[in-house]
C-alpha atoms as a PDB file:
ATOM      1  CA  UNK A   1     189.148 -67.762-186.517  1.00  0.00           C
ATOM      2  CA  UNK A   2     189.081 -70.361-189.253  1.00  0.00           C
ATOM      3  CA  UNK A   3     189.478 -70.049-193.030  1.00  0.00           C
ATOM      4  CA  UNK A   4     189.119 -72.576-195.780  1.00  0.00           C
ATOM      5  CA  UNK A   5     191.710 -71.138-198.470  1.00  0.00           C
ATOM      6  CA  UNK A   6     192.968 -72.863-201.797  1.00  0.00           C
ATOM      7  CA  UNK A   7     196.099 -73.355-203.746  1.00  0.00           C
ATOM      8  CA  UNK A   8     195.448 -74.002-207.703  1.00  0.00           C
ATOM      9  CA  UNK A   9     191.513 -74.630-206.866  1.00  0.00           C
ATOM     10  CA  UNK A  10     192.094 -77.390-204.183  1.00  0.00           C
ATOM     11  CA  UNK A  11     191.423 -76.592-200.686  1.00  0.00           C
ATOM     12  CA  UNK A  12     193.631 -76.182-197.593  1.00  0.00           C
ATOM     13  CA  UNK A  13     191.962 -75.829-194.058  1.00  0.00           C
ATOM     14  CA  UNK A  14     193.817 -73.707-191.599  1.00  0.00           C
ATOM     15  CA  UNK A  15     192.558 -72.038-188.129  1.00  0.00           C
ATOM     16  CA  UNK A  16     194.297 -69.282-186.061  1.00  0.00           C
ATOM     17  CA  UNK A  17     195.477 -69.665-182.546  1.00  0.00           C
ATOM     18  CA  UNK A  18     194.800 -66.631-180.729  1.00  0.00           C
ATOM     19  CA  UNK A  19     197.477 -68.094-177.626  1.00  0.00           C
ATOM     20  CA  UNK A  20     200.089 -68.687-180.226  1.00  0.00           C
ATOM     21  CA  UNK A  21     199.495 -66.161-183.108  1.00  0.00           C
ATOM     22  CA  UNK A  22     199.770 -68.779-185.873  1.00  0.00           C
ATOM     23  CA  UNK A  23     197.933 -70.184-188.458  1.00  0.00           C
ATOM     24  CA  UNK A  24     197.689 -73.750-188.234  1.00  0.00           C
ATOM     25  CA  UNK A  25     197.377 -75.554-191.728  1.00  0.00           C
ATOM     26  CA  UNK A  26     195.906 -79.001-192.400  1.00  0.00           C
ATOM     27  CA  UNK A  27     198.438 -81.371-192.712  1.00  0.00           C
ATOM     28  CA  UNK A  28     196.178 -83.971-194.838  1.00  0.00           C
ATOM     29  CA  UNK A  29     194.559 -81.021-197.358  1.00  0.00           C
ATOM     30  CA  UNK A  30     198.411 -79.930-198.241  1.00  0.00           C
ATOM     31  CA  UNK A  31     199.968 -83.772-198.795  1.00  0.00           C
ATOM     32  CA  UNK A  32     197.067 -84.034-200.936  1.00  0.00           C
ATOM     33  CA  UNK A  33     197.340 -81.448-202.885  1.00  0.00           C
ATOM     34  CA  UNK A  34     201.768 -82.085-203.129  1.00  0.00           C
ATOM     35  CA  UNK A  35     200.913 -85.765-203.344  1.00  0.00           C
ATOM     36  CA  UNK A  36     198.339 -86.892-205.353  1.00  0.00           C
ATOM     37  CA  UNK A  37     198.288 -89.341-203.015  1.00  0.00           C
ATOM     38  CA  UNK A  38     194.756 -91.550-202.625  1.00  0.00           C
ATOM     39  CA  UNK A  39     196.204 -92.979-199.068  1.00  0.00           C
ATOM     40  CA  UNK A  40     197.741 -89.949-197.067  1.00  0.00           C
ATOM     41  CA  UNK A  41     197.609 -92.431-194.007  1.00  0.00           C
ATOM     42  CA  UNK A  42     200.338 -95.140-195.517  1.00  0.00           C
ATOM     43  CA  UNK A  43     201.907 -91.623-197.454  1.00  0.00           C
ATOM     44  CA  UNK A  44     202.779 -90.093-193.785  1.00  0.00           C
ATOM     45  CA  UNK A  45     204.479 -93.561-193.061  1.00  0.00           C
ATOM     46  CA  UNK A  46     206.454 -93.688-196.176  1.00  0.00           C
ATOM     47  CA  UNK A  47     207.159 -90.289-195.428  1.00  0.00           C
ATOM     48  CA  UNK A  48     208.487 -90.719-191.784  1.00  0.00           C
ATOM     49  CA  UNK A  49     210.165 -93.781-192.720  1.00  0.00           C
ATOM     50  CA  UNK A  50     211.995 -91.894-195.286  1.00  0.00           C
ATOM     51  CA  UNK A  51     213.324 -88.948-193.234  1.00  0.00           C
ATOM     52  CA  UNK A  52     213.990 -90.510-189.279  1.00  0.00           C
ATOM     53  CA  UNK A  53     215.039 -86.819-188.302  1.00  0.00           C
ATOM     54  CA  UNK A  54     211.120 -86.235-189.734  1.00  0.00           C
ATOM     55  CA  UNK A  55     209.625 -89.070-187.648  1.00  0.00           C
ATOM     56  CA  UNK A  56     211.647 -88.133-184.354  1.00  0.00           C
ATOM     57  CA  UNK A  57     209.927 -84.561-184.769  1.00  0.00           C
ATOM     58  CA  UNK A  58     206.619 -85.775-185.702  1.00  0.00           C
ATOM     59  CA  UNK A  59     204.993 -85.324-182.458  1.00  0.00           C
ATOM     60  CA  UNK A  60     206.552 -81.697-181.790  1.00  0.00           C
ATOM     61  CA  UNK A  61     205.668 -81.317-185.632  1.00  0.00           C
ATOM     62  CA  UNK A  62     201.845 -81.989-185.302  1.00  0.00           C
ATOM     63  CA  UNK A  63     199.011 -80.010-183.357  1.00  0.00           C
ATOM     64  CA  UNK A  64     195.805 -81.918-183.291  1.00  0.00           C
ATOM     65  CA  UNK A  65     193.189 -78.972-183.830  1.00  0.00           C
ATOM     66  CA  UNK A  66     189.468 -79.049-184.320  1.00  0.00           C
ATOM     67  CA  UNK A  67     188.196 -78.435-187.788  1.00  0.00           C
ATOM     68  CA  UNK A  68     185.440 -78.738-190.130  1.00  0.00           C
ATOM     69  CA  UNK A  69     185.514 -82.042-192.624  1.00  0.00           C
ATOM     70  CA  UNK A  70     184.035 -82.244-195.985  1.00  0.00           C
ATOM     71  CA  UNK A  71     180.458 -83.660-193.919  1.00  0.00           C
ATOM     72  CA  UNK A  72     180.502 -80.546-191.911  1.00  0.00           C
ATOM     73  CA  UNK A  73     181.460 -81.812-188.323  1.00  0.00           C
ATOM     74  CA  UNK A  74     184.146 -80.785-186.551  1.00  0.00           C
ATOM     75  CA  UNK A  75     186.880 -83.353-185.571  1.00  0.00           C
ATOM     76  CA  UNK A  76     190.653 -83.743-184.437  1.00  0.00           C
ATOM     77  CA  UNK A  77     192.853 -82.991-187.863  1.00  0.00           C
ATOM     78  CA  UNK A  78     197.019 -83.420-187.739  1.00  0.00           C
ATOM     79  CA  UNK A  79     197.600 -79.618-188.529  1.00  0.00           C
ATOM     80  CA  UNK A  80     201.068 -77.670-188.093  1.00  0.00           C
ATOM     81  CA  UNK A  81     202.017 -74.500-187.984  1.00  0.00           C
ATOM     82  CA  UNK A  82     204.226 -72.102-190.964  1.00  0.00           C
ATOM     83  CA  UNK A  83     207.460 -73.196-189.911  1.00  0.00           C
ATOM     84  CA  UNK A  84     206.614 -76.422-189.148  1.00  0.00           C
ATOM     85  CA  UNK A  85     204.864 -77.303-192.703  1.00  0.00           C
ATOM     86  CA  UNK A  86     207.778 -75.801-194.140  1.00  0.00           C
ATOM     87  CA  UNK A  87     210.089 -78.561-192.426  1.00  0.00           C
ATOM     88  CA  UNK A  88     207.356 -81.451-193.769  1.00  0.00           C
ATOM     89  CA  UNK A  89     207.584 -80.307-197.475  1.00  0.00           C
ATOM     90  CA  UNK A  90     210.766 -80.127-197.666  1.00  0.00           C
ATOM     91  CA  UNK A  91     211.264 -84.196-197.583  1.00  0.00           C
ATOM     92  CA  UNK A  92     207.962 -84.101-200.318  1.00  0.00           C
ATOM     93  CA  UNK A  93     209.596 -84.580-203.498  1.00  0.00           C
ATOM     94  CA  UNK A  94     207.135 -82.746-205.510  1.00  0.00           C
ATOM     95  CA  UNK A  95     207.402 -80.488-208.657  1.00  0.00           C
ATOM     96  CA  UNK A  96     204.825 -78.595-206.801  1.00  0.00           C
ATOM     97  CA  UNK A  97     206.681 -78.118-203.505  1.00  0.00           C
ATOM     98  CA  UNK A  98     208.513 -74.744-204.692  1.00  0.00           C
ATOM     99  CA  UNK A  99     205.492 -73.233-205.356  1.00  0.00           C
ATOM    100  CA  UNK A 100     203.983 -74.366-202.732  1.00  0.00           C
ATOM    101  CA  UNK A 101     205.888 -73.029-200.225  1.00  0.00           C
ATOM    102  CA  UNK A 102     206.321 -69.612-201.900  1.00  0.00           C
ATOM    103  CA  UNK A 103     202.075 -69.448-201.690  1.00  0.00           C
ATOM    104  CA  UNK A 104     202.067 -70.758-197.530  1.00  0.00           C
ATOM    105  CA  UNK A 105     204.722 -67.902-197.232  1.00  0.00           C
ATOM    106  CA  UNK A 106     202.469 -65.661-198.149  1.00  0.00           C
ATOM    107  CA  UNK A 107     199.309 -66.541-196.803  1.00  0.00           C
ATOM    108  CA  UNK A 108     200.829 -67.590-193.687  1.00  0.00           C
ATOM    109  CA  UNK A 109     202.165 -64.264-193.013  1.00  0.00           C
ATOM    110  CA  UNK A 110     198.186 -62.518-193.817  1.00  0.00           C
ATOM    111  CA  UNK A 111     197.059 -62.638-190.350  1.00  0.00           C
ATOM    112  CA  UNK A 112     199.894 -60.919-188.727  1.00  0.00           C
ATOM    113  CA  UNK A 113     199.886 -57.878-190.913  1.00  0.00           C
ATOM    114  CA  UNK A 114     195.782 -57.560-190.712  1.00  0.00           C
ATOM    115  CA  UNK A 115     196.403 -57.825-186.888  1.00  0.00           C
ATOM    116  CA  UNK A 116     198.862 -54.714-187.789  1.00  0.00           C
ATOM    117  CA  UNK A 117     196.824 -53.199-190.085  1.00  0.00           C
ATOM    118  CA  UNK A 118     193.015 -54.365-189.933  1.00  0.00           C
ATOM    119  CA  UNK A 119     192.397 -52.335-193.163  1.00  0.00           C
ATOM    120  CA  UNK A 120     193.925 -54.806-194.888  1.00  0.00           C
ATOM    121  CA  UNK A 121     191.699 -57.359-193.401  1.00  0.00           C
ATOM    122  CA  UNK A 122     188.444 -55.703-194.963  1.00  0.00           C
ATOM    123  CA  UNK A 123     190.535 -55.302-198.155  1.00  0.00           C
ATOM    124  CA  UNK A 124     190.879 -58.620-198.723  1.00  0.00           C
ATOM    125  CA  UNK A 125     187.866 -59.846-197.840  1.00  0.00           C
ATOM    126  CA  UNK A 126     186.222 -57.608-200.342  1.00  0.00           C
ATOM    127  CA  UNK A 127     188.331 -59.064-202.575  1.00  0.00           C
ATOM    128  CA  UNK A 128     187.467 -62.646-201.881  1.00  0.00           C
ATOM    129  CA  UNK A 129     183.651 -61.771-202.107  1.00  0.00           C
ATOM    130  CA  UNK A 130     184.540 -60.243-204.906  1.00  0.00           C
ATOM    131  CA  UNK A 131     186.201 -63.065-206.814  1.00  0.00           C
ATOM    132  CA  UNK A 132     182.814 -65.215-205.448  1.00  0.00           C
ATOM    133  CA  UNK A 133     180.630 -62.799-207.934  1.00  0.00           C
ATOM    134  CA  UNK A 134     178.819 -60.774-205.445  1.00  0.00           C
ATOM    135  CA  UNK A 135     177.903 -57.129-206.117  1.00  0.00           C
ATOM    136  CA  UNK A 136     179.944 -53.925-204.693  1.00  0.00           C
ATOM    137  CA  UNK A 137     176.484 -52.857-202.885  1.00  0.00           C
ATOM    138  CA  UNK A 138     176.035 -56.070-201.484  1.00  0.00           C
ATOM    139  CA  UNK A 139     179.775 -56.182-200.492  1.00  0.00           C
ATOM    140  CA  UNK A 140     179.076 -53.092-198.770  1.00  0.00           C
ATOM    141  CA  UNK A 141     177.051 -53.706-196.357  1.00  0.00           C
ATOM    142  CA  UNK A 142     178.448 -57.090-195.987  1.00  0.00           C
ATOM    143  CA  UNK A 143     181.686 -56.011-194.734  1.00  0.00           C
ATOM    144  CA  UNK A 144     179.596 -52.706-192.599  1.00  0.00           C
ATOM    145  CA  UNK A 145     177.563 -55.895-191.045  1.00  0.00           C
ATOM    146  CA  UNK A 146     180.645 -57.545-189.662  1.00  0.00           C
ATOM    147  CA  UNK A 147     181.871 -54.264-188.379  1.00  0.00           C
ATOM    148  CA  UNK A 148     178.249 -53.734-186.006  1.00  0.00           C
ATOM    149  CA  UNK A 149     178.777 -57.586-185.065  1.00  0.00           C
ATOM    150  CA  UNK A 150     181.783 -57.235-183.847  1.00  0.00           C
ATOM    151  CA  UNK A 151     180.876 -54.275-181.559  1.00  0.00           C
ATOM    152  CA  UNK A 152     177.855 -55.788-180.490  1.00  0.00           C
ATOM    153  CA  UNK A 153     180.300 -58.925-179.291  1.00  0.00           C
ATOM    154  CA  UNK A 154     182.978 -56.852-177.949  1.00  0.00           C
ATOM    155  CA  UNK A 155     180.210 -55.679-175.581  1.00  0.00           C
ATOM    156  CA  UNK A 156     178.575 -58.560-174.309  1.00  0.00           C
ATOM    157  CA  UNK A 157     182.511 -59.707-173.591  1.00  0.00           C
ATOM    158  CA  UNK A 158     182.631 -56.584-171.544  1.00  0.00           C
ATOM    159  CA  UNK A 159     179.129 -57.016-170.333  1.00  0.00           C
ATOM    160  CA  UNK A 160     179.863 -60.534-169.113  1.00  0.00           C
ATOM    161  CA  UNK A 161     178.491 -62.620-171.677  1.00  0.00           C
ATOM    162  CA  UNK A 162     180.329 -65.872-172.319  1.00  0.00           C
ATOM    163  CA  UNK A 163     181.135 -66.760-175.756  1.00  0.00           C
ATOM    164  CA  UNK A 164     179.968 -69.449-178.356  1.00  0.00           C
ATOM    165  CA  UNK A 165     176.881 -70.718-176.291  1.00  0.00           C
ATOM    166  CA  UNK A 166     175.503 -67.832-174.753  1.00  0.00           C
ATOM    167  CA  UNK A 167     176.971 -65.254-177.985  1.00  0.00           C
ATOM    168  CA  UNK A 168     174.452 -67.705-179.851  1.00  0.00           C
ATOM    169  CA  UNK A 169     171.237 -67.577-177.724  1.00  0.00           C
ATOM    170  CA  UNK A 170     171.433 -63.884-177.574  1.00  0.00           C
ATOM    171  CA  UNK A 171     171.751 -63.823-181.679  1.00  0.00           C
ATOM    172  CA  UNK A 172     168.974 -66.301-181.684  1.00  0.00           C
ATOM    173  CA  UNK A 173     166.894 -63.735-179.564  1.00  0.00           C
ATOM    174  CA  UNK A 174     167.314 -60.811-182.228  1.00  0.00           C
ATOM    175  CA  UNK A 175     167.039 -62.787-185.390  1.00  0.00           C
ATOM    176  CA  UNK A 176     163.716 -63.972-183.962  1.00  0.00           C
ATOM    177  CA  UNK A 177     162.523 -60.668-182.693  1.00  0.00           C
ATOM    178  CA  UNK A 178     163.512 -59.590-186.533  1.00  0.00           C
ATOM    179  CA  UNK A 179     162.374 -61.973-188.773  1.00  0.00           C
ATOM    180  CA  UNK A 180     160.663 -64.183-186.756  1.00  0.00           C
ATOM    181  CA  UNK A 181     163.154 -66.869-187.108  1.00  0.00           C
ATOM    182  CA  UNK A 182     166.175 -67.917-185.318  1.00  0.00           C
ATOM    183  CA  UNK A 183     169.817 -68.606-187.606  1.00  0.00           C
ATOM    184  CA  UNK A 184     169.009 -71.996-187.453  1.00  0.00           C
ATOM    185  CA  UNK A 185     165.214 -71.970-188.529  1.00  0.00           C
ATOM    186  CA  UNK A 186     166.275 -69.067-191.511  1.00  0.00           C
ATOM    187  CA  UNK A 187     168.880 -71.468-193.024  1.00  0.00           C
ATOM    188  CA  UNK A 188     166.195 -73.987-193.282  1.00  0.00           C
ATOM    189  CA  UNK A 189     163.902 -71.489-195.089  1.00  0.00           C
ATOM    190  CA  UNK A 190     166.852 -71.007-197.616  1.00  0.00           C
ATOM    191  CA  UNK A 191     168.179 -74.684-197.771  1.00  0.00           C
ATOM    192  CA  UNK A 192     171.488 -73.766-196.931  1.00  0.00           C
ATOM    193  CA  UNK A 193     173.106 -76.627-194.860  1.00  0.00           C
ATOM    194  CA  UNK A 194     173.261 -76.382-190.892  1.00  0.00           C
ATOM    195  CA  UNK A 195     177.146 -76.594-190.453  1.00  0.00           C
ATOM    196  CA  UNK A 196     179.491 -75.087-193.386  1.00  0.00           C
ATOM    197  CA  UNK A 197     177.018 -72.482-194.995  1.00  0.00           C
ATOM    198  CA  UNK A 198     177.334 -68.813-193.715  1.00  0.00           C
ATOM    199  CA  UNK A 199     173.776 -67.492-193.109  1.00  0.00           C
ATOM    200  CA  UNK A 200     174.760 -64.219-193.800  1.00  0.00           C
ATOM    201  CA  UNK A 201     176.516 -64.944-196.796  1.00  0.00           C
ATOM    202  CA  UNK A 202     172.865 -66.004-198.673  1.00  0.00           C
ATOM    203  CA  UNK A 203     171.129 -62.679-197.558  1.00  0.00           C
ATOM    204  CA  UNK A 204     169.721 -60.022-200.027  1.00  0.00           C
ATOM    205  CA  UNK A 205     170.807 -56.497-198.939  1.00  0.00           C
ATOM    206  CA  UNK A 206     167.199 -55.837-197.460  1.00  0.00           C
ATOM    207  CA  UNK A 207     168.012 -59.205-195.172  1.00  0.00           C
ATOM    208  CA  UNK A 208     171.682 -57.715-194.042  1.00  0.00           C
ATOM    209  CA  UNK A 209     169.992 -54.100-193.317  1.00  0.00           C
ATOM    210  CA  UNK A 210     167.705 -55.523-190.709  1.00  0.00           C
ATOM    211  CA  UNK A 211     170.061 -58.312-189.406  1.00  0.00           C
ATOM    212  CA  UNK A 212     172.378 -55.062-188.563  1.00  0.00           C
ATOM    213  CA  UNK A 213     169.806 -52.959-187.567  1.00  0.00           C
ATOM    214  CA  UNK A 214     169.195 -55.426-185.252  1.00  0.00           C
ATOM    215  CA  UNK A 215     172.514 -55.715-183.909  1.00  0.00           C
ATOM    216  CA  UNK A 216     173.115 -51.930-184.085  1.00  0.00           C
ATOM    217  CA  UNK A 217     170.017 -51.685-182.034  1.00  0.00           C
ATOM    218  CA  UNK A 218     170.649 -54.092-179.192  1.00  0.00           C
ATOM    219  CA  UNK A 219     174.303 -52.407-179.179  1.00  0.00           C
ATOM    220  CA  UNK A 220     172.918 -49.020-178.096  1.00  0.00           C
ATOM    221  CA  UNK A 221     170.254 -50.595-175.625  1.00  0.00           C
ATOM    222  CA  UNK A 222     173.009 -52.583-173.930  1.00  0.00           C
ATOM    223  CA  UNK A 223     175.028 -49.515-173.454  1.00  0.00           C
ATOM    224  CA  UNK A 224     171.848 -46.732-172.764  1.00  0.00           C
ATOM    225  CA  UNK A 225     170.705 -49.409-170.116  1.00  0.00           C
ATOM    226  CA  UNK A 226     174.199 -50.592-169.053  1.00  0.00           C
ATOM    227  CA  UNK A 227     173.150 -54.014-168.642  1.00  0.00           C
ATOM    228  CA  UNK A 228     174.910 -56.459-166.797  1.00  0.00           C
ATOM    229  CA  UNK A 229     175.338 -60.262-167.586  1.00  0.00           C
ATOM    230  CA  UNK A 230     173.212 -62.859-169.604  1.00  0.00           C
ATOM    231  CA  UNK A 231     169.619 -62.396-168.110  1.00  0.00           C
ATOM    232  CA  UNK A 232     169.410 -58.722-168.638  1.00  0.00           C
ATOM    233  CA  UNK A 233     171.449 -58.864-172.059  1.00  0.00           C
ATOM    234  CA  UNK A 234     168.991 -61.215-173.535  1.00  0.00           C
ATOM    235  CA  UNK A 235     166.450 -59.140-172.703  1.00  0.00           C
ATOM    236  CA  UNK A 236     168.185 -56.024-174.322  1.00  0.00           C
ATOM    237  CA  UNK A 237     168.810 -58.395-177.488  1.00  0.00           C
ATOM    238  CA  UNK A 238     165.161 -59.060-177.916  1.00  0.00           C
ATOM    239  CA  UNK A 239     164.141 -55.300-177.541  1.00  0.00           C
ATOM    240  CA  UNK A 240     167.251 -54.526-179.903  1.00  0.00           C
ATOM    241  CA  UNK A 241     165.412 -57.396-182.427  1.00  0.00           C
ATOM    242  CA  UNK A 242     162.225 -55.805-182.131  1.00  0.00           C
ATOM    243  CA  UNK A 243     162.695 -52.575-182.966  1.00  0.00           C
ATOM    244  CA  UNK A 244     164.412 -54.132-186.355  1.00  0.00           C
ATOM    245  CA  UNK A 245     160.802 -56.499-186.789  1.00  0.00           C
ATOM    246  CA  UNK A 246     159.114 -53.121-186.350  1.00  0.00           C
ATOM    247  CA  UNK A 247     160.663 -51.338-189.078  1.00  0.00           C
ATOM    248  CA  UNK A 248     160.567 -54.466-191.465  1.00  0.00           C
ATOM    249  CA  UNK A 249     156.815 -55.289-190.992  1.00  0.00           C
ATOM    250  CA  UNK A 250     156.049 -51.484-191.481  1.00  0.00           C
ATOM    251  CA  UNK A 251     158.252 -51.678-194.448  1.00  0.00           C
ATOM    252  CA  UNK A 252     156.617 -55.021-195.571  1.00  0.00           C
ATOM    253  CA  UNK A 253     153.104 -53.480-195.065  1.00  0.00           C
ATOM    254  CA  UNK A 254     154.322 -50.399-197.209  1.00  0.00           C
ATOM    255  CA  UNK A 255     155.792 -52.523-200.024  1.00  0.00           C
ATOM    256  CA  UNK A 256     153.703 -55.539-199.786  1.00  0.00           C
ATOM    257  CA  UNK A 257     156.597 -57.872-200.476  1.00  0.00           C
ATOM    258  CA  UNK A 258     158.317 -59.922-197.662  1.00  0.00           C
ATOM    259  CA  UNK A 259     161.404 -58.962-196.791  1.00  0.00           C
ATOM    260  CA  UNK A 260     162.565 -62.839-195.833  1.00  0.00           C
ATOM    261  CA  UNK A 261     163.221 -64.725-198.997  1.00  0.00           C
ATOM    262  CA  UNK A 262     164.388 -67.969-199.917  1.00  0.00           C
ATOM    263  CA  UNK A 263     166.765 -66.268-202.255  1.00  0.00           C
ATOM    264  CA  UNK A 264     169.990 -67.537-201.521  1.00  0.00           C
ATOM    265  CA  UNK A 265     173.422 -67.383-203.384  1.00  0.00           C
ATOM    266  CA  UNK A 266     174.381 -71.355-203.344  1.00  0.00           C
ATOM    267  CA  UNK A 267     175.846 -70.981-207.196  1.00  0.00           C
ATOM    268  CA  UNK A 268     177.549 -67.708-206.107  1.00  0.00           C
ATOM    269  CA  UNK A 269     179.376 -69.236-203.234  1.00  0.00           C
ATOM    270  CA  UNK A 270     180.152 -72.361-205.126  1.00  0.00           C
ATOM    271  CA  UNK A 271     183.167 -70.815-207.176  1.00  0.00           C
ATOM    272  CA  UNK A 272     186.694 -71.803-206.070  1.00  0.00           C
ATOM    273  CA  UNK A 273     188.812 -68.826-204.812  1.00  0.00           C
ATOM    274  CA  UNK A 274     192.312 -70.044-206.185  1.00  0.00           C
ATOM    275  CA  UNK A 275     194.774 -68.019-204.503  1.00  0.00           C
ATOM    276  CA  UNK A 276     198.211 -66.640-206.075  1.00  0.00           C
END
């Protein structure tokens, strides 16, 4: 699970361990937001040379984790965990560092009550799409699509899909069996870029109806059928896919309008959350 958040409109990349149960933040995005600094590199060095106790700990300090950078590819980042940040900014002198650490508190400690209380997860993320300018209809069935994703997922994972690779040809297979496009081909339609735009964030509500009727679809054929591993759950997600492409051409030959548009919501997405 990863989450780009911000602190007074300036970014911070963090990315939850499932083994650990932490958030791990970017150490880079916070120095330069407590910094200023143009060269975090020679900073850290300053910084370690500063505080020895610091430098002695900097290897037990830092967790190299993969995230997204600014050109959309994943690569190794120097991230650290709640407590651990806490222990770096303390030898930042920084009018900012107060602040600071009174905002990590509290976004650090997010995850763990959402994994208490998972209400609080949808809460919040209405309130983020909120902040972003989208509509409470749209929001809707935003938050309603995650919900039939996730139980189509929890049952290929029970069904003996594996994750990422095959999680993705199988999605491929219904968006293509619904629109008639996989993710990768509708992002081009909308010029949204490959890596660090969310498909389903730049869908009208029409789009997000399908895409989970879809889902919802291949769901109940998995489980009617009680299919067993990749081959015979790629064949339930194009059957789950088609029955969604049925209903939108029939509604597209109703309406005569195409339910697939290039409509997007770039300038939507392009506000800054600043988090208090």
């Amino acid at each position: 699970m990863t989450n780009l958040i911000f602190f007074e409109s300036k970014k911070v990349r963090r990315i939850w361990c499932e083994k650990t149960q932490k958030w791990y933040f970017s150490i880079q995005d916070v120095l330069e937001i407590l910094t200023d600094s143009s060269d975090i590199k020679q900073y850290v060095k300053k910084l370690k040379s500063r505080d020895p106790v610091l430098n002695g700990n900097w290897g037990t300090i830092c967790t190299l984790v993969d995230m997204v950078a600014s050109d959309g590819k994943k690569r190794k980042v120097q991230s650290a965990d709640t407590e651990q940040l806490f222990r770096i900014i303390q030898s930042i002198p920084s009018p900012k560092a107060e602040p600071f650490k009174r905002w990590l508190a509290k976004v650090g400690y997010e995850r763990i009550e959402e994994i208490e209380n998972p209400e609080l997860a949808a809460k919040r993320m209405r309130e983020i799409y909120k902040q972003k300018g989208y509509s409470d209809e749209w929001i809707e069935k935003r938050v309603r699509g995650i919900a039939v994703r996730d139980e189509l997922t929890e049952e290929w994972k029970k069904r003996g899909v594996k994750e990422k690779t095959e999680y993705s040809i199988l999605t491929a297979e219904i968006s293509k069996a619904t629109f008639g496009m996989t993710p990768s081909e509708y992002k081009n339609f909308k010029s949204l870029e490959k890596h660090n735009e969310n498909l389903r964030d730049h869908m009208t509500d029409l789009e997000l109806i399908f895409t989970m009727l879809g889902e919802a679809s291949t769901t109940e054929i998995a489980k009617t059928k009680d299919v067993q591993g990749f081959v015979d759950n790629k064949l339930a997600a194009k059957e789950g896919g088609t029955v969604a492409g049925n209903a939108r051409k029939e509604l597209e030959t109703k309406t005569g309008r195409k339910i697939s548009t290039k409509e997007n919501y770039k300038e939507v997405t392009e506000i800054k959350i600043r988090k208090k």
